[in-house]
N, C-alpha and C. Protein backbone atom coordinates (compact mmCIF):
# COMPACT_ATOMS: atom_id res chain seq x y z
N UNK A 1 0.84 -1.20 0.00
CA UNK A 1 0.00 0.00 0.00
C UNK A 1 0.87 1.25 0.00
N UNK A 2 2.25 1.31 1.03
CA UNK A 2 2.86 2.32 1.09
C UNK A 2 3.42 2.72 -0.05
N UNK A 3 3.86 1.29 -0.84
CA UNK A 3 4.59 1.65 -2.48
C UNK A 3 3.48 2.10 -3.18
N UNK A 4 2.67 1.52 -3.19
CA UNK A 4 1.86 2.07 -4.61
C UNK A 4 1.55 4.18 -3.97
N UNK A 5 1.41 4.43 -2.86
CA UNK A 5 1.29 5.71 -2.49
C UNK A 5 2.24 6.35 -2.76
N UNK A 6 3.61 6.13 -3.22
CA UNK A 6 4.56 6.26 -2.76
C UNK A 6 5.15 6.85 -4.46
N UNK A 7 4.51 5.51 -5.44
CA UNK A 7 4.55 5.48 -6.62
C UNK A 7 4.00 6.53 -7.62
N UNK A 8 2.36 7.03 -6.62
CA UNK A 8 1.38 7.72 -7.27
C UNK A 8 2.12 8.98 -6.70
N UNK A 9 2.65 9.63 -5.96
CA UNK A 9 3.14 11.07 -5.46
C UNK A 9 4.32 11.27 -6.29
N UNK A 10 5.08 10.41 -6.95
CA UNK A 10 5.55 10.73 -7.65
C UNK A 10 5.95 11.04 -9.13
N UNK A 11 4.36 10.45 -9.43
CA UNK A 11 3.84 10.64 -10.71
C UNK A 11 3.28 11.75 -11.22
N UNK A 12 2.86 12.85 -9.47
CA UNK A 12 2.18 13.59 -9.41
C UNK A 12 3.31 14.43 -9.51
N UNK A 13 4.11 14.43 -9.02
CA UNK A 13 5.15 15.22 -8.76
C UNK A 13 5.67 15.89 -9.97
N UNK A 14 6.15 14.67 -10.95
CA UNK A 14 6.55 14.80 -12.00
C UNK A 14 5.82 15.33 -13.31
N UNK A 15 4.34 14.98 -12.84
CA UNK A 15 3.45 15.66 -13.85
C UNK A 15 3.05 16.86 -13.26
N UNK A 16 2.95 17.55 -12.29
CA UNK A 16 2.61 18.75 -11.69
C UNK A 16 3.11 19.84 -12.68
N UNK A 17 2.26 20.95 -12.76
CA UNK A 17 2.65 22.06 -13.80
C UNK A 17 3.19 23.28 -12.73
N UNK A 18 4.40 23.29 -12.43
CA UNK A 18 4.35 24.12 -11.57
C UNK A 18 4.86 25.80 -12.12
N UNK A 19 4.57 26.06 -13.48
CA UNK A 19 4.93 27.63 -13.87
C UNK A 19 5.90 27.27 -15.07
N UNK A 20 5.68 28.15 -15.90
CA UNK A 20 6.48 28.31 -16.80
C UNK A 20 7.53 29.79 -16.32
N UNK A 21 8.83 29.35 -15.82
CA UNK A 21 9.91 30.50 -15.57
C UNK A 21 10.12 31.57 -16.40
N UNK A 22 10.33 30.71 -17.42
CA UNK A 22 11.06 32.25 -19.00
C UNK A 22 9.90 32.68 -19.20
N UNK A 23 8.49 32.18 -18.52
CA UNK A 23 7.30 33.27 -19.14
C UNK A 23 7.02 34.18 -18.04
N UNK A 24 7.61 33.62 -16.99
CA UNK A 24 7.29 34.51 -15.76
C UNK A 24 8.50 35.85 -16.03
N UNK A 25 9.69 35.09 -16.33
CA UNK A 25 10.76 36.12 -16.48
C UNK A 25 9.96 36.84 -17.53
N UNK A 26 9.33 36.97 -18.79
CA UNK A 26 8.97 37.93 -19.49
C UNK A 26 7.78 38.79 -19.13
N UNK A 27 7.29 38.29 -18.52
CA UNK A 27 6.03 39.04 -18.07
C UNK A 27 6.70 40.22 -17.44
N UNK A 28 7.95 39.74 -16.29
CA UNK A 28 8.74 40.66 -15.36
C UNK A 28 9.10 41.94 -16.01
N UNK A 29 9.97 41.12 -16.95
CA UNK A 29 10.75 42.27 -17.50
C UNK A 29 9.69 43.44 -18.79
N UNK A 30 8.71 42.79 -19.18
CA UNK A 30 7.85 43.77 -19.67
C UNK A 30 7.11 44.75 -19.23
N UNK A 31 6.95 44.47 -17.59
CA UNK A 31 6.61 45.31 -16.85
C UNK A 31 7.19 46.17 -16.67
N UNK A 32 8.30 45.99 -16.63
CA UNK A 32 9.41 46.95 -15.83
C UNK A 32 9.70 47.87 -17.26
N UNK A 33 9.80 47.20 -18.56
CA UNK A 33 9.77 48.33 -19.75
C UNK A 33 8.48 49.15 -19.66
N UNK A 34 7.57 48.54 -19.34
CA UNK A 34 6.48 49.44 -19.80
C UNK A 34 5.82 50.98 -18.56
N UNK A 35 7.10 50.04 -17.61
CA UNK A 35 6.61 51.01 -15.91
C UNK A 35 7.71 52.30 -16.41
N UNK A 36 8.62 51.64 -17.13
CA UNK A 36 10.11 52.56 -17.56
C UNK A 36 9.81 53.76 -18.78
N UNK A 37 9.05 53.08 -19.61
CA UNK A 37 8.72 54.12 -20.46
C UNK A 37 7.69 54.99 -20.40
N UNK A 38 6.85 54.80 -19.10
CA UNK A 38 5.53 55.44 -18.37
C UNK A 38 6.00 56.35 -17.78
N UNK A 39 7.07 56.19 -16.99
CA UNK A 39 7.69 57.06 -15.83
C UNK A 39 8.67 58.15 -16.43
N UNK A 40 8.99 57.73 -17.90
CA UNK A 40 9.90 58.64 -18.95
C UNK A 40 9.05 59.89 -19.43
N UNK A 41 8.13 58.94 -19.87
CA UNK A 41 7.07 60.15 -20.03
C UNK A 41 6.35 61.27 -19.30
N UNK A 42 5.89 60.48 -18.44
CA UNK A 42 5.23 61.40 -17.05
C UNK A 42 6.02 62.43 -16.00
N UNK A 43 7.19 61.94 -16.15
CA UNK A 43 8.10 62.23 -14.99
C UNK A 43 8.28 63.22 -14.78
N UNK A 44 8.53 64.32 -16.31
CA UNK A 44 8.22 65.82 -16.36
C UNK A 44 6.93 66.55 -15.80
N UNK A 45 6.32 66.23 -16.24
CA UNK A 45 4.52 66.47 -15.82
C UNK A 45 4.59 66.07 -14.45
N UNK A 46 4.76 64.76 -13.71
CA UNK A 46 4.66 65.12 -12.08
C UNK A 46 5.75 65.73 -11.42
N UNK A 47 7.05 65.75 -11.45
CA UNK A 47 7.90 66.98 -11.19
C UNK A 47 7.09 68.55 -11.14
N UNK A 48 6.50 68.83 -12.17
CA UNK A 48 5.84 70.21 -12.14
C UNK A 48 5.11 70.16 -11.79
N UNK A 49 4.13 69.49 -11.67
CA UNK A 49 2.76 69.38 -10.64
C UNK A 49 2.97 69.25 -9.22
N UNK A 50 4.08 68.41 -8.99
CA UNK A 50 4.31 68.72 -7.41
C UNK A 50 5.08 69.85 -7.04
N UNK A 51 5.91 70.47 -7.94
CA UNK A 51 6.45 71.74 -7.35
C UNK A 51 5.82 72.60 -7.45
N UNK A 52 4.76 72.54 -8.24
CA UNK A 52 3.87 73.84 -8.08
C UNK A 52 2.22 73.54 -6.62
N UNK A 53 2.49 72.50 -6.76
CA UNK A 53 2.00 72.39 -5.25
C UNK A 53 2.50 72.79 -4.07
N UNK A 54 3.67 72.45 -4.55
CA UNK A 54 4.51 73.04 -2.99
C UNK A 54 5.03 74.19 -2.71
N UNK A 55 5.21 75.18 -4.66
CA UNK A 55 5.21 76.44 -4.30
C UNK A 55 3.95 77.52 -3.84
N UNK A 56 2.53 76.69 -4.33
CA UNK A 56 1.42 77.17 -3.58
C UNK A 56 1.36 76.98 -1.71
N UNK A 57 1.97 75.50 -1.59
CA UNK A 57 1.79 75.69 0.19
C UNK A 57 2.44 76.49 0.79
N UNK A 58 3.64 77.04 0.15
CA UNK A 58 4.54 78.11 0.27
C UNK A 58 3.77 79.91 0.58
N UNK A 59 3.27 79.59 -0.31
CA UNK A 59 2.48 80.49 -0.74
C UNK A 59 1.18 81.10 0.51
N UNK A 60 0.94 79.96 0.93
CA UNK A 60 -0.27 80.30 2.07
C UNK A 60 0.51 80.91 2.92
N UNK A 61 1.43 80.48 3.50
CA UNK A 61 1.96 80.88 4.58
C UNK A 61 2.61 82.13 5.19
């Protein structure tokens, strides 16, 4: 009984789908291009939006 349990966990084992890596690695790294070329773009635009926030809190005071 213990072999045949023993037999079947490792059938499971071996057939288990546990992730495809190089698709996980691409998913990664596409993120990170697409977070990279978001933040290229924007980066000007929130720079000036927050300094002109902060030259308005300036401003109250």
């Amino acid at each position: 009984m213990n072999e045949i349990f023993i037999k079947l966990q490792i059938k499971v084992w071996t057939q288990s789908d546990r992730g495809d890596v190089p698709g996980w690695v691409l998913v990664v790294l596409m993120t990170a291009g697409l977070v990279t070329g978001i933040w290229t773009v924007a980066a000007p635009r929130l720079n000036t939006l927050l300094r002109n926030s902060l030259d308005s809190m300036n401003a109250i005071r």
